[in-house]
C-alpha atoms as a PDB file:
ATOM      1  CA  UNK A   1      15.283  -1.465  17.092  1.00  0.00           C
ATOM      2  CA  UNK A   2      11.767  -1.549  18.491  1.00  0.00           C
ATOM      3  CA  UNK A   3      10.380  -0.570  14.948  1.00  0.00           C
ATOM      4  CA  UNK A   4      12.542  -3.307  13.500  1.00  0.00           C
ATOM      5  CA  UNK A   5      10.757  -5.958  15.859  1.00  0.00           C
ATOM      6  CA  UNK A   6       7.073  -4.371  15.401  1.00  0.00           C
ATOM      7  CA  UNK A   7       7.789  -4.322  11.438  1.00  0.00           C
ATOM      8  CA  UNK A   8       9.023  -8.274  12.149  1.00  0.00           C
ATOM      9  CA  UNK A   9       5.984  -8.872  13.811  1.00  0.00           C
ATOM     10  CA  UNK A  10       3.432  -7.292  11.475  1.00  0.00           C
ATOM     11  CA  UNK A  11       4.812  -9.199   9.057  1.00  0.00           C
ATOM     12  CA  UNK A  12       4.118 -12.782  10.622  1.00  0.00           C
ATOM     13  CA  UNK A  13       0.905 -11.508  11.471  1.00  0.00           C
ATOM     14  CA  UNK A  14      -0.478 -10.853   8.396  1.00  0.00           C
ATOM     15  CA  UNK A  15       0.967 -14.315   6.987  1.00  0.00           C
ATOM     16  CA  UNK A  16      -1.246 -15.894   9.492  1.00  0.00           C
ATOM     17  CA  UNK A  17      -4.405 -13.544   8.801  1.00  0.00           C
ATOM     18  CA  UNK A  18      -4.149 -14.040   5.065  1.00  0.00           C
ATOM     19  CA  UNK A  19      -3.497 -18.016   5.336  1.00  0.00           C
ATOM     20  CA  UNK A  20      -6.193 -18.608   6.834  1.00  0.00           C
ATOM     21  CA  UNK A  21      -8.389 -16.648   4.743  1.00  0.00           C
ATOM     22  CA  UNK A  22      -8.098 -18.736   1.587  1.00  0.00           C
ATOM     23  CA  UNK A  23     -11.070 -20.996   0.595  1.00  0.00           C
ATOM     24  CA  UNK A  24     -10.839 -24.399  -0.191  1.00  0.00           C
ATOM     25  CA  UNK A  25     -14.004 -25.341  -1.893  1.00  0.00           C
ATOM     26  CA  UNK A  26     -15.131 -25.683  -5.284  1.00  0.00           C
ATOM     27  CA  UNK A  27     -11.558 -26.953  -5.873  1.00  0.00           C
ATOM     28  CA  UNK A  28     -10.536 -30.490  -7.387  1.00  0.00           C
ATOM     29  CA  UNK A  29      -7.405 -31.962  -5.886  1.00  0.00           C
ATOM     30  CA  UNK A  30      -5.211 -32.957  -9.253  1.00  0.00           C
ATOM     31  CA  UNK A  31      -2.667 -36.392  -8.377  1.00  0.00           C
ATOM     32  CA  UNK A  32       0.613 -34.593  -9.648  1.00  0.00           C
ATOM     33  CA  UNK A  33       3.568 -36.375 -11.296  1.00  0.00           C
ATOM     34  CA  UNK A  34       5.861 -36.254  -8.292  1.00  0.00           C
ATOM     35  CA  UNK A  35       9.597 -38.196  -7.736  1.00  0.00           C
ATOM     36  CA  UNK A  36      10.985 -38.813  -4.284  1.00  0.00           C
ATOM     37  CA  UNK A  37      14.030 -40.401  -3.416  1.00  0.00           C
ATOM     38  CA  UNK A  38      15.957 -41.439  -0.532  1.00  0.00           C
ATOM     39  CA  UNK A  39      20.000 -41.825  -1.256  1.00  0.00           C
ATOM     40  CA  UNK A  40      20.335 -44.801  -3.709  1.00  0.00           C
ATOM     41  CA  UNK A  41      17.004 -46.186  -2.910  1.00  0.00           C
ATOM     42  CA  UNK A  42      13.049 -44.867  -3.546  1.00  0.00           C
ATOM     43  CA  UNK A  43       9.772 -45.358  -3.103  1.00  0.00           C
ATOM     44  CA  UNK A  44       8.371 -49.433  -4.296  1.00  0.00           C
ATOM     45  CA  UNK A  45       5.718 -47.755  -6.280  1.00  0.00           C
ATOM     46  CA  UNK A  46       2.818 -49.168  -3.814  1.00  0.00           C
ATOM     47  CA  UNK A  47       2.053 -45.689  -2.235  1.00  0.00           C
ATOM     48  CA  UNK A  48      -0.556 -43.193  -4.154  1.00  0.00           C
ATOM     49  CA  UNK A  49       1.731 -40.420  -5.181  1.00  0.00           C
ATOM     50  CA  UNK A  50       4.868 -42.495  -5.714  1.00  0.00           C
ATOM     51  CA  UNK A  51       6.997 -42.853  -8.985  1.00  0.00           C
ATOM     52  CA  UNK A  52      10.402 -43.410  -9.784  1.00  0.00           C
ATOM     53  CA  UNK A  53      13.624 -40.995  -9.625  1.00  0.00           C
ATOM     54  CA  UNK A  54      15.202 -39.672 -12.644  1.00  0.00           C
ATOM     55  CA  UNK A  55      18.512 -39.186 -10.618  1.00  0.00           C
ATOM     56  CA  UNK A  56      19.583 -39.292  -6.870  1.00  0.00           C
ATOM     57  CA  UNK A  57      20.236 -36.383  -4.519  1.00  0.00           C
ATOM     58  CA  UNK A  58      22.973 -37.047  -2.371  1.00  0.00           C
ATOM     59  CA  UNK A  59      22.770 -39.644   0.386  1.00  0.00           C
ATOM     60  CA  UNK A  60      21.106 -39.376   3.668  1.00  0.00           C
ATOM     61  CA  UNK A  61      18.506 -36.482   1.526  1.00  0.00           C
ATOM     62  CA  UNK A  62      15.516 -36.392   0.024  1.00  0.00           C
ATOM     63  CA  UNK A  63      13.501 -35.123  -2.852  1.00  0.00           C
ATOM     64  CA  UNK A  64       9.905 -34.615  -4.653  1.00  0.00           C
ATOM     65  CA  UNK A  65       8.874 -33.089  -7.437  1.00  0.00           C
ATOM     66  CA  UNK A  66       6.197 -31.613  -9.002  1.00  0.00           C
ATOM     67  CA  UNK A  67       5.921 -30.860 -12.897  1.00  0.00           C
ATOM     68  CA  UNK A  68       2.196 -30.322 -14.614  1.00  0.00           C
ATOM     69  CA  UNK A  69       0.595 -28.491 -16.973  1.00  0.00           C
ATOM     70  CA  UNK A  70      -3.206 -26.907 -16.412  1.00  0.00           C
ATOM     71  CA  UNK A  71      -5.416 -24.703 -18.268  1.00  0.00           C
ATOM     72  CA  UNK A  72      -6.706 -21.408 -17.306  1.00  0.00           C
ATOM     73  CA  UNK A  73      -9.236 -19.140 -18.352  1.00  0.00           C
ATOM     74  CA  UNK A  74      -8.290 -15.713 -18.907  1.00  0.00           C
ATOM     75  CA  UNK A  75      -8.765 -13.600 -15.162  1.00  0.00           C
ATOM     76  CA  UNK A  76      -8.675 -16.669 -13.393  1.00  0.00           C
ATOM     77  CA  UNK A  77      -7.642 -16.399  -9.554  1.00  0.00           C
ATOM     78  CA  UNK A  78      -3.953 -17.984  -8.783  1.00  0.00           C
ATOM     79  CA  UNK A  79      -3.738 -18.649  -5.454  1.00  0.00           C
ATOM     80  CA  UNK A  80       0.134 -19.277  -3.422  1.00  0.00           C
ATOM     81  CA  UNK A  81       0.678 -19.737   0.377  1.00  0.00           C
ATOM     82  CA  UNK A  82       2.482 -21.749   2.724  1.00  0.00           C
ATOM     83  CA  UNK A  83       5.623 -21.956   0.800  1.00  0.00           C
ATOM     84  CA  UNK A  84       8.807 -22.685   2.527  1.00  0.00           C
ATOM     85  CA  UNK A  85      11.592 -21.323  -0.015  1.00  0.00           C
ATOM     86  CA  UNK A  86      11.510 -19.282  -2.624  1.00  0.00           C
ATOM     87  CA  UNK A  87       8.579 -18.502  -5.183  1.00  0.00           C
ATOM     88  CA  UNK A  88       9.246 -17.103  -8.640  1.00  0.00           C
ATOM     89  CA  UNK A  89       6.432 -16.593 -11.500  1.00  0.00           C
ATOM     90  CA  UNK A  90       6.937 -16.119 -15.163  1.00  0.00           C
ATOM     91  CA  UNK A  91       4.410 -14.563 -16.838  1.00  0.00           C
ATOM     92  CA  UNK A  92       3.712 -16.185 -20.257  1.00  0.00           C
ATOM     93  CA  UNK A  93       1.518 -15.609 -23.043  1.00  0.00           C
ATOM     94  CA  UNK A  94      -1.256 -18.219 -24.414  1.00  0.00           C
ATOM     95  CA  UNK A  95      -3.842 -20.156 -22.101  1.00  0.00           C
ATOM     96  CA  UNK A  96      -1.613 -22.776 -20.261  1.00  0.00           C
ATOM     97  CA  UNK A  97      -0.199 -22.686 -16.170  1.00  0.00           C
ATOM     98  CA  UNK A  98       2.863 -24.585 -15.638  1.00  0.00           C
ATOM     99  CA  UNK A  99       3.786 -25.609 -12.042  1.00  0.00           C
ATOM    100  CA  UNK A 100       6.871 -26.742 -11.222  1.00  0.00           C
ATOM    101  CA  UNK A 101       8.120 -27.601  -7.497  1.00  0.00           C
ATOM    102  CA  UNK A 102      10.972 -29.053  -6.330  1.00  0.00           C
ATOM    103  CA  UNK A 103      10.885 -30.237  -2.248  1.00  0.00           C
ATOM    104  CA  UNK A 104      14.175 -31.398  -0.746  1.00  0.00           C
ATOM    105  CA  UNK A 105      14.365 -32.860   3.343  1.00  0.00           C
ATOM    106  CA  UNK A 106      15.982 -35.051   5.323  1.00  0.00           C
ATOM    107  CA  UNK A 107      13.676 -38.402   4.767  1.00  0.00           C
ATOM    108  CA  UNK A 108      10.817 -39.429   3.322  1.00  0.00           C
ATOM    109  CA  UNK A 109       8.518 -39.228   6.031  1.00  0.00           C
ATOM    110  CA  UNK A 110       9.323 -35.479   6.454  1.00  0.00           C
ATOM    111  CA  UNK A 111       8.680 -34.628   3.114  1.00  0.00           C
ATOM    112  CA  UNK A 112       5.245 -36.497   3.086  1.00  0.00           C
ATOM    113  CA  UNK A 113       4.533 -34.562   6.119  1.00  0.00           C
ATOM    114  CA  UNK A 114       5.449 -30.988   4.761  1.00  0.00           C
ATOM    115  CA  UNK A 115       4.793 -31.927   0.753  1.00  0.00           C
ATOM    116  CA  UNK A 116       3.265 -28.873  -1.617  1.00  0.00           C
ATOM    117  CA  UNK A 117      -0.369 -29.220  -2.876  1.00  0.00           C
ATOM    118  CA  UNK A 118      -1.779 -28.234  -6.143  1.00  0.00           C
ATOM    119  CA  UNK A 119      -5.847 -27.999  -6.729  1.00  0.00           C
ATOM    120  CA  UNK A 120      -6.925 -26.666 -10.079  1.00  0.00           C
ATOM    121  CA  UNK A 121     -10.173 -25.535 -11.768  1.00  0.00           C
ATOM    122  CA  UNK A 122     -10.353 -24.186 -14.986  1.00  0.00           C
ATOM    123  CA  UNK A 123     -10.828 -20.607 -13.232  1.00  0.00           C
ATOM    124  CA  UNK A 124      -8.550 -21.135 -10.058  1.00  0.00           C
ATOM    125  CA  UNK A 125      -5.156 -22.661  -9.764  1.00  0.00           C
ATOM    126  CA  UNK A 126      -3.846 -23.278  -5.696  1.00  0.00           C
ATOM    127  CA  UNK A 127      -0.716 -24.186  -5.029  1.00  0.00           C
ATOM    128  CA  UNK A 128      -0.247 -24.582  -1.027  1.00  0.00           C
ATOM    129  CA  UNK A 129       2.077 -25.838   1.537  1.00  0.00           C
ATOM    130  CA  UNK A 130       0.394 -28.872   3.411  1.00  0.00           C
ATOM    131  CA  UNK A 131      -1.956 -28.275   6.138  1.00  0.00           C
ATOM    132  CA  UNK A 132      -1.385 -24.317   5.810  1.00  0.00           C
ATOM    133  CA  UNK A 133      -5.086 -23.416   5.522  1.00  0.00           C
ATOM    134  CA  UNK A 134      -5.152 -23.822   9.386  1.00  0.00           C
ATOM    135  CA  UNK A 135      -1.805 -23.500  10.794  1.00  0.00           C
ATOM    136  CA  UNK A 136       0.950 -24.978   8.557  1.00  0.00           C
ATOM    137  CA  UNK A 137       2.509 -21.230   9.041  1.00  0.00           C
ATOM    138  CA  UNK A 138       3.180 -21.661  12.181  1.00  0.00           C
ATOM    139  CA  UNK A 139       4.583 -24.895  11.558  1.00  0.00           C
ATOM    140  CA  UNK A 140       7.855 -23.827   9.305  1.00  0.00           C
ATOM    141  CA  UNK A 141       7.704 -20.586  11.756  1.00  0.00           C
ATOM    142  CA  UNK A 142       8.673 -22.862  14.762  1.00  0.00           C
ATOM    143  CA  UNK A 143      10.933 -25.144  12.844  1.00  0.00           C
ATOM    144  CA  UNK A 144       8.611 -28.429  12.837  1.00  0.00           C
ATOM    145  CA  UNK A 145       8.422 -28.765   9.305  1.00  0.00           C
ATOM    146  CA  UNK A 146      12.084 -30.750   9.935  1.00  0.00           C
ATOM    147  CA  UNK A 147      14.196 -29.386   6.960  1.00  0.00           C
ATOM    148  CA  UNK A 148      12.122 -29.954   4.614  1.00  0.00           C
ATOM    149  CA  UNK A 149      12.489 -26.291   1.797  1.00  0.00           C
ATOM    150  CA  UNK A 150      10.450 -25.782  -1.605  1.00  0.00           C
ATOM    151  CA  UNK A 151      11.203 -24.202  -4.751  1.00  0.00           C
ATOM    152  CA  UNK A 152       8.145 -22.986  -6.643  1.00  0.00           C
ATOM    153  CA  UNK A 153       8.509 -21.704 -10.241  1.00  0.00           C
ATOM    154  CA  UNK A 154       5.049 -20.963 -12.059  1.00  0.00           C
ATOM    155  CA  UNK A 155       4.631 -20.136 -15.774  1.00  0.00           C
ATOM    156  CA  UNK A 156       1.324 -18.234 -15.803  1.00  0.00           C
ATOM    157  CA  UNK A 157      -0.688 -16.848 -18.084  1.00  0.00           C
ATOM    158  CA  UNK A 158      -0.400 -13.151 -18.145  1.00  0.00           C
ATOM    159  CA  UNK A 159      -4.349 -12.207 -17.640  1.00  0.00           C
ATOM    160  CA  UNK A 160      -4.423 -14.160 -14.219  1.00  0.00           C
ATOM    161  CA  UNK A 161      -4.962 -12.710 -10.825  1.00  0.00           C
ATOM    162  CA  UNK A 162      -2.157 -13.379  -8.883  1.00  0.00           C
ATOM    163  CA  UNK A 163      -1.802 -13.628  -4.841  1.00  0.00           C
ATOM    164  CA  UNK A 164       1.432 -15.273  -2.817  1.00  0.00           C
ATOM    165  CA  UNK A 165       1.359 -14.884   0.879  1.00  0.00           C
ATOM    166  CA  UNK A 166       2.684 -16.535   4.077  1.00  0.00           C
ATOM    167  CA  UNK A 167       5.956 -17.820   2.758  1.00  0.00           C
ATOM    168  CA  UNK A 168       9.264 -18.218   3.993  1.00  0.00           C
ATOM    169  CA  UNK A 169      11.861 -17.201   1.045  1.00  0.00           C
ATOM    170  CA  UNK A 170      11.940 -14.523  -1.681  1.00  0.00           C
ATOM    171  CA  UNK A 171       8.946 -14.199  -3.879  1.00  0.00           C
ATOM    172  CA  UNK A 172      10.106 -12.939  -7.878  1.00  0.00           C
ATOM    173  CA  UNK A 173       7.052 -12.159 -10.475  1.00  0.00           C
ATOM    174  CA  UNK A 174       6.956 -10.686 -13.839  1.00  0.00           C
ATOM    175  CA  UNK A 175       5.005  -8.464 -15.923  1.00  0.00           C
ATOM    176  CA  UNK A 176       1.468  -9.716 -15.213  1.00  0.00           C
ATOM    177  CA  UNK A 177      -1.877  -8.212 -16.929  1.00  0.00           C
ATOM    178  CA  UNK A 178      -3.949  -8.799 -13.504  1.00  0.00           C
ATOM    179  CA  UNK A 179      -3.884  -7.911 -10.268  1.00  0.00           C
ATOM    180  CA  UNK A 180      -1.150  -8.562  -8.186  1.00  0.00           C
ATOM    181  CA  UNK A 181      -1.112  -9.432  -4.295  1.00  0.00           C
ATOM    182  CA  UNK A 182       2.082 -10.230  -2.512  1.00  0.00           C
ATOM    183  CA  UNK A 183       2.145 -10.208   1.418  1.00  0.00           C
ATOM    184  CA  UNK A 184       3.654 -12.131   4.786  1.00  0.00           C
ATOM    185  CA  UNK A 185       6.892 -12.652   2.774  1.00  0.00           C
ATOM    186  CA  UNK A 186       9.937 -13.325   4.669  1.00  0.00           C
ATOM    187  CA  UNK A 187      12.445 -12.267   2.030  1.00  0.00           C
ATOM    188  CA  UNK A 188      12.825 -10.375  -0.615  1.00  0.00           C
ATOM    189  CA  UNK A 189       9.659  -9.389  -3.457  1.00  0.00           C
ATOM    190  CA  UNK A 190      10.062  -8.313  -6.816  1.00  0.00           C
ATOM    191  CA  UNK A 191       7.344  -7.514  -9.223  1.00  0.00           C
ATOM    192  CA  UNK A 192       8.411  -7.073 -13.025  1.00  0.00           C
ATOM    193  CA  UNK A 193       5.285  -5.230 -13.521  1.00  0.00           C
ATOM    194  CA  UNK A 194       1.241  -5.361 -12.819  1.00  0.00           C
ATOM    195  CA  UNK A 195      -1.173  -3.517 -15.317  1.00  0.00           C
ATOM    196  CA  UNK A 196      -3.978  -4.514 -12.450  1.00  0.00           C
ATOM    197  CA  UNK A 197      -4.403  -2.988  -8.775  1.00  0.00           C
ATOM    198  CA  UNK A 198      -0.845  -4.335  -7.281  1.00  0.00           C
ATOM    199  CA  UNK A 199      -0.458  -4.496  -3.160  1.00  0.00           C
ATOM    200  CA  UNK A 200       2.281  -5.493  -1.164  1.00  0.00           C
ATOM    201  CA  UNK A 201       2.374  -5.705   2.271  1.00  0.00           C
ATOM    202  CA  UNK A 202       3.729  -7.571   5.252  1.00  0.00           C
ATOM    203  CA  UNK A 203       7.834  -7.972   3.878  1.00  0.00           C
ATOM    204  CA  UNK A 204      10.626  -9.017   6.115  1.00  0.00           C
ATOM    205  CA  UNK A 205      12.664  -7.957   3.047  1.00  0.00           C
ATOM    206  CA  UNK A 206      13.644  -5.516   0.369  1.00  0.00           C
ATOM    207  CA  UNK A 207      11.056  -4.362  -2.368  1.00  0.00           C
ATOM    208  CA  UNK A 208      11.384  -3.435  -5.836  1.00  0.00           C
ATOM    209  CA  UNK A 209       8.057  -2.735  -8.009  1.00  0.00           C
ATOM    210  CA  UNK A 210       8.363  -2.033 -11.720  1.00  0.00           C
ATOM    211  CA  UNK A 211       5.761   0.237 -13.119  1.00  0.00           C
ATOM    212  CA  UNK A 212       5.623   0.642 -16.237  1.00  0.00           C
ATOM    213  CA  UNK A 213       2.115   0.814 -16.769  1.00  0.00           C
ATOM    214  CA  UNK A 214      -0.600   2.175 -14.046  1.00  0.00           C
ATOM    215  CA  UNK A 215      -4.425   0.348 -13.214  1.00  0.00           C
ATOM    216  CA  UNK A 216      -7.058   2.857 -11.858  1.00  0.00           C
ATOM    217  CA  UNK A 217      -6.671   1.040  -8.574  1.00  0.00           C
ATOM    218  CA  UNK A 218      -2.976   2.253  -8.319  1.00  0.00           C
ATOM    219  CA  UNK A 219      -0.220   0.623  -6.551  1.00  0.00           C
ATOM    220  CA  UNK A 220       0.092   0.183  -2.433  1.00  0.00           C
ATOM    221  CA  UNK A 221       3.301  -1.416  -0.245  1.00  0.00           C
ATOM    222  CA  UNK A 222       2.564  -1.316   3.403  1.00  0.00           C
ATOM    223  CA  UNK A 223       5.195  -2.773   6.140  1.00  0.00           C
ATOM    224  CA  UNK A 224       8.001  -3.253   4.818  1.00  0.00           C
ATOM    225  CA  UNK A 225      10.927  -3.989   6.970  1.00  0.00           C
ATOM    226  CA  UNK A 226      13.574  -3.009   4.462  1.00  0.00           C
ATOM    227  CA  UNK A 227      13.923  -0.707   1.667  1.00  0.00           C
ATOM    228  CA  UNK A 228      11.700  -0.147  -1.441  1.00  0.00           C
ATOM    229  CA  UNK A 229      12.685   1.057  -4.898  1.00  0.00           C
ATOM    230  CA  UNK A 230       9.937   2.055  -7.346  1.00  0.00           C
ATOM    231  CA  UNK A 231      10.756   1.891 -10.797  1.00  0.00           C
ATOM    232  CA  UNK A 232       9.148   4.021 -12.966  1.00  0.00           C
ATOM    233  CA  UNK A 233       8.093   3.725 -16.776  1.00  0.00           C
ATOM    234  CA  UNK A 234       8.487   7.258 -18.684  1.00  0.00           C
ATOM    235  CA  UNK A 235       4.896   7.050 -19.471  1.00  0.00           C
ATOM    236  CA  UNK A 236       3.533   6.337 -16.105  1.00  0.00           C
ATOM    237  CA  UNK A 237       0.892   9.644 -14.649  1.00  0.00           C
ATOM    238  CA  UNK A 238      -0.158   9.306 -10.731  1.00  0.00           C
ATOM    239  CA  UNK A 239      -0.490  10.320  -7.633  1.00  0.00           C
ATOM    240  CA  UNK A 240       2.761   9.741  -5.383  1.00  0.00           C
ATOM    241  CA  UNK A 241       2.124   9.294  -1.756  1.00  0.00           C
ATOM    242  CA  UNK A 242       4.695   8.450   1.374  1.00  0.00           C
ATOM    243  CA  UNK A 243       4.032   8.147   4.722  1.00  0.00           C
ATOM    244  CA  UNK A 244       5.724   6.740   7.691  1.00  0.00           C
ATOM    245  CA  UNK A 245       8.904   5.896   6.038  1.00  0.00           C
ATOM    246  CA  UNK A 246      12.104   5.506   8.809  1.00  0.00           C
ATOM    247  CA  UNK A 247      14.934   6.126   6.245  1.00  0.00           C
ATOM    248  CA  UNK A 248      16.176   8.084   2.993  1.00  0.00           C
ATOM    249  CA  UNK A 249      13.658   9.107   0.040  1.00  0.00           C
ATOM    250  CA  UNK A 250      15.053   9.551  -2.739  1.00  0.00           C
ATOM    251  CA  UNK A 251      13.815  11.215  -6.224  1.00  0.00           C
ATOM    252  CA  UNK A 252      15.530   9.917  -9.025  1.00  0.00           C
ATOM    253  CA  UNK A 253      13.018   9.333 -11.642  1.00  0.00           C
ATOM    254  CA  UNK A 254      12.502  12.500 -14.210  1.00  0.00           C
ATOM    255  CA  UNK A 255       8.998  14.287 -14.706  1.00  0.00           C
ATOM    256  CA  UNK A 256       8.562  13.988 -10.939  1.00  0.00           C
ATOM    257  CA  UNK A 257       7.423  16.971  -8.811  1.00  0.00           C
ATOM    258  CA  UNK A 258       7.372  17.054  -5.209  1.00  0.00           C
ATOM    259  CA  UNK A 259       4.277  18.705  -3.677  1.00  0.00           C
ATOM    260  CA  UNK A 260       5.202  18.446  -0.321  1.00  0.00           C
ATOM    261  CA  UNK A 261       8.359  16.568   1.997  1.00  0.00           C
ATOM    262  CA  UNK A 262       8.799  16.335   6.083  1.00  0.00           C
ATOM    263  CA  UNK A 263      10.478  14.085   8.092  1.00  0.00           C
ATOM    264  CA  UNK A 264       9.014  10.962   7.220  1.00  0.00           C
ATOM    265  CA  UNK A 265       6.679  11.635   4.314  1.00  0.00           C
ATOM    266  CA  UNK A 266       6.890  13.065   1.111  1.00  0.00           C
ATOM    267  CA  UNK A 267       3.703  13.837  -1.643  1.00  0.00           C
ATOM    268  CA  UNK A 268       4.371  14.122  -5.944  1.00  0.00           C
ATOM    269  CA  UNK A 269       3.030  14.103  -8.861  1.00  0.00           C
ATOM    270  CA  UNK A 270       4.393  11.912 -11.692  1.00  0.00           C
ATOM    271  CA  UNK A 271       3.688  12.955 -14.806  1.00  0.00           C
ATOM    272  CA  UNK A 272      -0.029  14.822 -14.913  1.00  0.00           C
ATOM    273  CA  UNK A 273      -1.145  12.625 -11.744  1.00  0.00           C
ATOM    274  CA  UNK A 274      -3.544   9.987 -11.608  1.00  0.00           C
ATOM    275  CA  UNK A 275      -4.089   6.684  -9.520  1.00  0.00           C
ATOM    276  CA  UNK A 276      -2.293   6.743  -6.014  1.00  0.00           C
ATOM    277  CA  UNK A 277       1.185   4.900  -5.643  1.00  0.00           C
ATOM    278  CA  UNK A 278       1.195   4.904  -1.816  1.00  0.00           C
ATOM    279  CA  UNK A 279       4.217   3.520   0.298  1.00  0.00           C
ATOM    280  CA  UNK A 280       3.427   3.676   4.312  1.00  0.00           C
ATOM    281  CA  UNK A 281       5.108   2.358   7.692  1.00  0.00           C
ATOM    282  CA  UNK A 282       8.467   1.428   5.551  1.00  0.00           C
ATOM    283  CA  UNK A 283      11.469   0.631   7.858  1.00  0.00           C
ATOM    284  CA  UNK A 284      14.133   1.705   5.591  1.00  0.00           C
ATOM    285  CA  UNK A 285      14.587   4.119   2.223  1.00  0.00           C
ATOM    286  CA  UNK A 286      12.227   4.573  -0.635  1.00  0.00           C
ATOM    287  CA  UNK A 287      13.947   5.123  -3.964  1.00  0.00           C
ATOM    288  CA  UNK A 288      12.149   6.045  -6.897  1.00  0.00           C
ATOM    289  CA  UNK A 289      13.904   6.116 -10.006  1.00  0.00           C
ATOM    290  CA  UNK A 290      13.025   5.812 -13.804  1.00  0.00           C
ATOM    291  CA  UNK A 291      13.465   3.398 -16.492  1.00  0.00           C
END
């Protein structure tokens, strides 16, 4: 139980260390198309951001949306925090992000308060929960964001370098080229695949990484407070590396040969070795399996 509550912990601390850490400059604030609505009735039109509803959520609720299009350059950084709901990221092919966010609350004003922001560069691409630069984390974390949830779905190019952290629903990604960084996720993560250095750390939720391809930088999932399955590629050589795990471990996956195995760790080699997939302080099993 006390590991439980220490993993829990960890967790919202690293949300908070890593939303904080995000730079704001050099980015241009882009006016989004958004539509909020309040029952029968919306906005007059007179506000900034305001523009008509295409159809009404149910009385006595709210909505906004977000739907744009940007261009990228190929490695640019993608940057997602402060998200309260669920995050999921399509990787695409071609040049052009597409950001698409759907806010529902209890009134207007609350949604205002708690809206998503998008800035975009031609080389960066932010897409942020208000005010969670400084401490919009702790916001949602003590319930005074009202009721207001998000639902973030990104079509990226695959050669961007992706980062979500500090939000508050399950994160989903595909089969990116670049990087990968996922961490202070309450919920579950799933990563379709990273060809780039991919790092997870900081879930209040199951993990499953698909690897079906290997960067020199290797694959690392740190705190996890539930269990992990790694998915292995038949043509996937490293270095396999567990430490600190409080549950099961499980081989599964073929050309797999365990070096060493205790208590709570276990070393392999997949394949003929190479890069390090490392798994440590894991409150739950560890599966590894192939596909």
């Amino acid at each position: 139980m006390k590991c439980k509550i220490f993993i829990v912990i960890l967790a919202v601390v690293v949300a908070w260390v890593v939303g904080r850490s995000v730079k704001s400059g050099g980015q241009s604030l882009v006016h989004s198309v958004q539509q909020e609505v309040q029952g029968e009735a919306h906005d007059d039109g007179s506000g900034d951001d305001a523009a008509h509803a295409d159809e009404a959520p149910a009385a006595g609720s709210s909505e906004r949306r977000i739907n744009e299009s940007y261009e990228l350059e190929d490695g640019a950084q993608v940057d997602v925090y402060g998200i309260n709901g669920p995050v999921t990221v399509e990787a695409v092919d071609g040049d052009t992000a597409e950001v698409s966010v759907t806010s529902t609350g209890g009134s207007l004003s609350e949604l205002k308060a708690n809206q998503v922001i998008v800035e975009h560069t031609k080389t960066s691409l932010v897409v942020r929960g208000k005010g969670s630069n400084n401490w919009g984390f702790w916001k949602w974390l003590r319930g005074s964001g009202g009721e207001v949830r998000h639902n973030v779905v990104l079509k990226l190019p695959r050669g961007v370098e992706l980062a979500v952290r500090g939000t508050n629903g399950k994160v989903l990604v595909g089969e990116m080229e670049g990087s990968v960084q996922v961490s202070g996720v309450n919920g579950r993560v799933e990563i379709g695949g990273a060809r780039g250095h991919a790092e997870v750390n900081g879930i209040n939720g199951g993990v499953t990484v698909n690897v079906k391809e290997i960067g020199e930088h290797g694959l690392t999932v740190n705190g996890i407070n539930g269990g992990v399955e790694l998915r292995l590629g038949g043509g996937v050589n490293a270095d396999l590396n567990l430490n600190g795990v409080n549950g099961r471990m499980t081989i599964e996956a073929p050309n797999v040969e365990v070096q060493e195995q205790k208590r709570d760790k276990l070393r392999a080699r997949i394949g003929t070795g190479g890069a390090n997939i490392e798994a440590n302080g894991i409150n739950g099993s560890v599966r590894v399996v192939g596909v």
